[in-house]
Protein backbone atom coordinates (compact mmCIF):
# COMPACT_ATOMS: atom_id res chain seq x y z
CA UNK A 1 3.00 -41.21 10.46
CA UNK A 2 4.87 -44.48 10.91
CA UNK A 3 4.99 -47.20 12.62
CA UNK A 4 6.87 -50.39 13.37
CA UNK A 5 5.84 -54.26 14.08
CA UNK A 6 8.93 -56.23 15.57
CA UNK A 7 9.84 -59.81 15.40
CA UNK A 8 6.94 -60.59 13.58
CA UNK A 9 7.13 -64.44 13.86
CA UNK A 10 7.14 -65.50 9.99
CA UNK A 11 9.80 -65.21 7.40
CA UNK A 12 10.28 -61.81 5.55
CA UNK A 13 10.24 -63.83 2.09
CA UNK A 14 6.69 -64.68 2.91
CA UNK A 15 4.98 -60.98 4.75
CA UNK A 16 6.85 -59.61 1.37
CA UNK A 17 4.46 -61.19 -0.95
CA UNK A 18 2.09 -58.79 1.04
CA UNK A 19 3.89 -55.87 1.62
CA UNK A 20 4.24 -55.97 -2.21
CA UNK A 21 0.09 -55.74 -2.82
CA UNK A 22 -0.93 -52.72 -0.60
CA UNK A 23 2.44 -50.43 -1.37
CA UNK A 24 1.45 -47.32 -3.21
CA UNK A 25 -2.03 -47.79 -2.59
CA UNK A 26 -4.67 -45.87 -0.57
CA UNK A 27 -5.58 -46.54 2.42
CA UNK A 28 -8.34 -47.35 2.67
CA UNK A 29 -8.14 -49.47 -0.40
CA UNK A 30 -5.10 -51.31 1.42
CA UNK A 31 -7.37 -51.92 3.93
CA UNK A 32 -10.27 -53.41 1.70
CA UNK A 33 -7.55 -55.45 0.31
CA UNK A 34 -6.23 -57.12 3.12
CA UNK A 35 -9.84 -57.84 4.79
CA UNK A 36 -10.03 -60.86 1.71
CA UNK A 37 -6.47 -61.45 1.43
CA UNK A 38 -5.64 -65.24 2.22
CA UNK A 39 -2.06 -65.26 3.54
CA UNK A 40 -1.34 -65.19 7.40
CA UNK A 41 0.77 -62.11 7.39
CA UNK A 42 -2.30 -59.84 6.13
CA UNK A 43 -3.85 -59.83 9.62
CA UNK A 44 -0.77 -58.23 11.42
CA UNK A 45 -0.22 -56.00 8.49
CA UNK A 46 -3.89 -54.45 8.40
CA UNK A 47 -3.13 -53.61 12.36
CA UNK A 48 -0.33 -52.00 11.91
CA UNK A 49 -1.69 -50.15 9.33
CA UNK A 50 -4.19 -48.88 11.97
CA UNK A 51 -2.19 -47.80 13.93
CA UNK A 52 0.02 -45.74 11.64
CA UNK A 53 -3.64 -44.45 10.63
CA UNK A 54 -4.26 -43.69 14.13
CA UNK A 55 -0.49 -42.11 14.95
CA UNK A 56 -1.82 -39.85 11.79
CA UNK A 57 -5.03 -38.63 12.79
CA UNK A 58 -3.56 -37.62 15.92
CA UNK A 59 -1.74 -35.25 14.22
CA UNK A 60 -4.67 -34.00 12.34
CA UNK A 61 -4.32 -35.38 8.72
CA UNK A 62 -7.58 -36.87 7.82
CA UNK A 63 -7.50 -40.48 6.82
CA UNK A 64 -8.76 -39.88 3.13
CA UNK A 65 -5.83 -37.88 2.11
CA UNK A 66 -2.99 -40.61 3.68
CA UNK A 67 -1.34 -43.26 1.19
CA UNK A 68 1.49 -45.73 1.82
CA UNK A 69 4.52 -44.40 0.52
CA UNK A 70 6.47 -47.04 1.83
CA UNK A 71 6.27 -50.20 3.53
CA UNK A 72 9.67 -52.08 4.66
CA UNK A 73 10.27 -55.82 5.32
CA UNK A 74 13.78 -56.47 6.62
CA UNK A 75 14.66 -59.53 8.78
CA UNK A 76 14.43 -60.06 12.31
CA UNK A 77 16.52 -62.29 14.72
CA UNK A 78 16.48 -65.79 13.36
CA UNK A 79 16.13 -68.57 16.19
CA UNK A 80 18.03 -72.04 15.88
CA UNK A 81 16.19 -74.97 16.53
CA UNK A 82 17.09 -78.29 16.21
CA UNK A 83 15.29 -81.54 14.57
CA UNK A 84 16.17 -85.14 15.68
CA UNK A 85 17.63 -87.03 12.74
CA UNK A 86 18.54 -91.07 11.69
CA UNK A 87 21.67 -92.13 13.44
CA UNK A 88 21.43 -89.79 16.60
CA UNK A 89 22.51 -86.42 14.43
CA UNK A 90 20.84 -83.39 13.99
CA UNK A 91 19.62 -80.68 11.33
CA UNK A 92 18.98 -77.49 12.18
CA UNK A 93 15.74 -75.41 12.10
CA UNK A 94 16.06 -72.02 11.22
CA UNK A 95 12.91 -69.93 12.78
CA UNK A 96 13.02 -66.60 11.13
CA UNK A 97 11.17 -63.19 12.13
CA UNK A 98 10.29 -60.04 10.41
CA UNK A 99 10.52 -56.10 11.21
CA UNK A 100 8.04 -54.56 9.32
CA UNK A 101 8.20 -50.65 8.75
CA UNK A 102 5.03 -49.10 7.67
CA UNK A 103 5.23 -45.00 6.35
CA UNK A 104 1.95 -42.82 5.25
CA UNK A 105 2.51 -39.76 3.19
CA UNK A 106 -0.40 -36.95 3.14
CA UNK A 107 -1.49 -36.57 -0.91
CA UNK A 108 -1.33 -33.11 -2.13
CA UNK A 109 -3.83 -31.87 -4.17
CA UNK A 110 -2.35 -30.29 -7.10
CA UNK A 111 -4.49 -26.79 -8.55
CA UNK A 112 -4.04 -27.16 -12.39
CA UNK A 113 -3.57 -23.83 -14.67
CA UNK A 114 -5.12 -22.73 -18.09
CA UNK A 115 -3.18 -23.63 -20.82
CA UNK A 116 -3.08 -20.71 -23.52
CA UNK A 117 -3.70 -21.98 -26.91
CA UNK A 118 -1.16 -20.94 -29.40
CA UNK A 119 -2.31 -20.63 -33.18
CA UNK A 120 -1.93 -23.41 -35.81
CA UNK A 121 0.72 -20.96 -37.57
CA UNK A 122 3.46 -20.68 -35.11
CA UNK A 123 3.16 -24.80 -34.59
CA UNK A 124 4.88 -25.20 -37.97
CA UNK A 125 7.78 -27.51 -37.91
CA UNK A 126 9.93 -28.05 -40.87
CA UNK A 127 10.37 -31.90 -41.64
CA UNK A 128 13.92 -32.58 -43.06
CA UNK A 129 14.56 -35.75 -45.45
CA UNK A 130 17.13 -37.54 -44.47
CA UNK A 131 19.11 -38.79 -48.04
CA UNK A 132 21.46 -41.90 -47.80
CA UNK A 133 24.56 -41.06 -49.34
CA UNK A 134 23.72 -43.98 -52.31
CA UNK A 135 20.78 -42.75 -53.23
CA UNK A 136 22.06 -39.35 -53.39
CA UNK A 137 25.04 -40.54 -55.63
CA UNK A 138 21.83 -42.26 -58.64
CA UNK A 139 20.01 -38.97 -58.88
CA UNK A 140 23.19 -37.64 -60.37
């Protein structure tokens, strides 16, 4: 249940900022979020999300059970441009990409056991007083 978007043509500071908002959630929450998300990278990241949805259904895990357990921005190649400057020189543009790594996990549902109550009587603690050394020397 993964899946991978390379050279994503925007800076991994910036599809970070997303990344950060959907990890840990439900999918289909993830999905709700990114529809009204304003920020360029959402777009790219709901589709891949898709289609780590879709890599999981074909293997027969339903889509209600899947969460994102992780979701990895690392950087991409980084092409060099250059900008025409005063007096014939140059700066250079740095043109950055992203890899993206998306990862579902299946959510167990955990069966929970009776607890067995215990009586008041065997819940009694003993509370100790704890005596500075001062005030133990005025009571004598």
């Amino acid at each position: 249940m993964k899946a991978f978007l390379k050279n994503y043509r925007q800076a991994p500071r910036k599809v970070r900022l997303v990344a950060g908002l959907i990890k840990g959630k439900k999918v289909e929450e993830a999905i709700a979020m990114l529809d009204f998300l304003a920020k360029r990278a959402g777009l790219p990241i709901k589709k891949l999300l898709l289609s780590a949805v879709a890599n999981a259904t074909q293997m027969g895990i339903e889509k209600e059970n899947l969460f994102i357990k992780e979701l990895r921005v690392d950087k991409g190649i980084v092409m060099k441009r250059m900008m025409p400057a005063a007096m014939g020189t140059g700066h250079r543009i740095n043109k950055r990409t992203s890899h993206v790594t998306i990862l579902l996990a299946e959510k167990v549902q955990l069966v929970k056991k009776e607890k067995k109550e215990v009586g008041k009587a065997s819940l009694k603690r003993t509370v100790l007083k704890r005596v500075s050394p001062r005030a133990a020397l005025k009571k004598k």
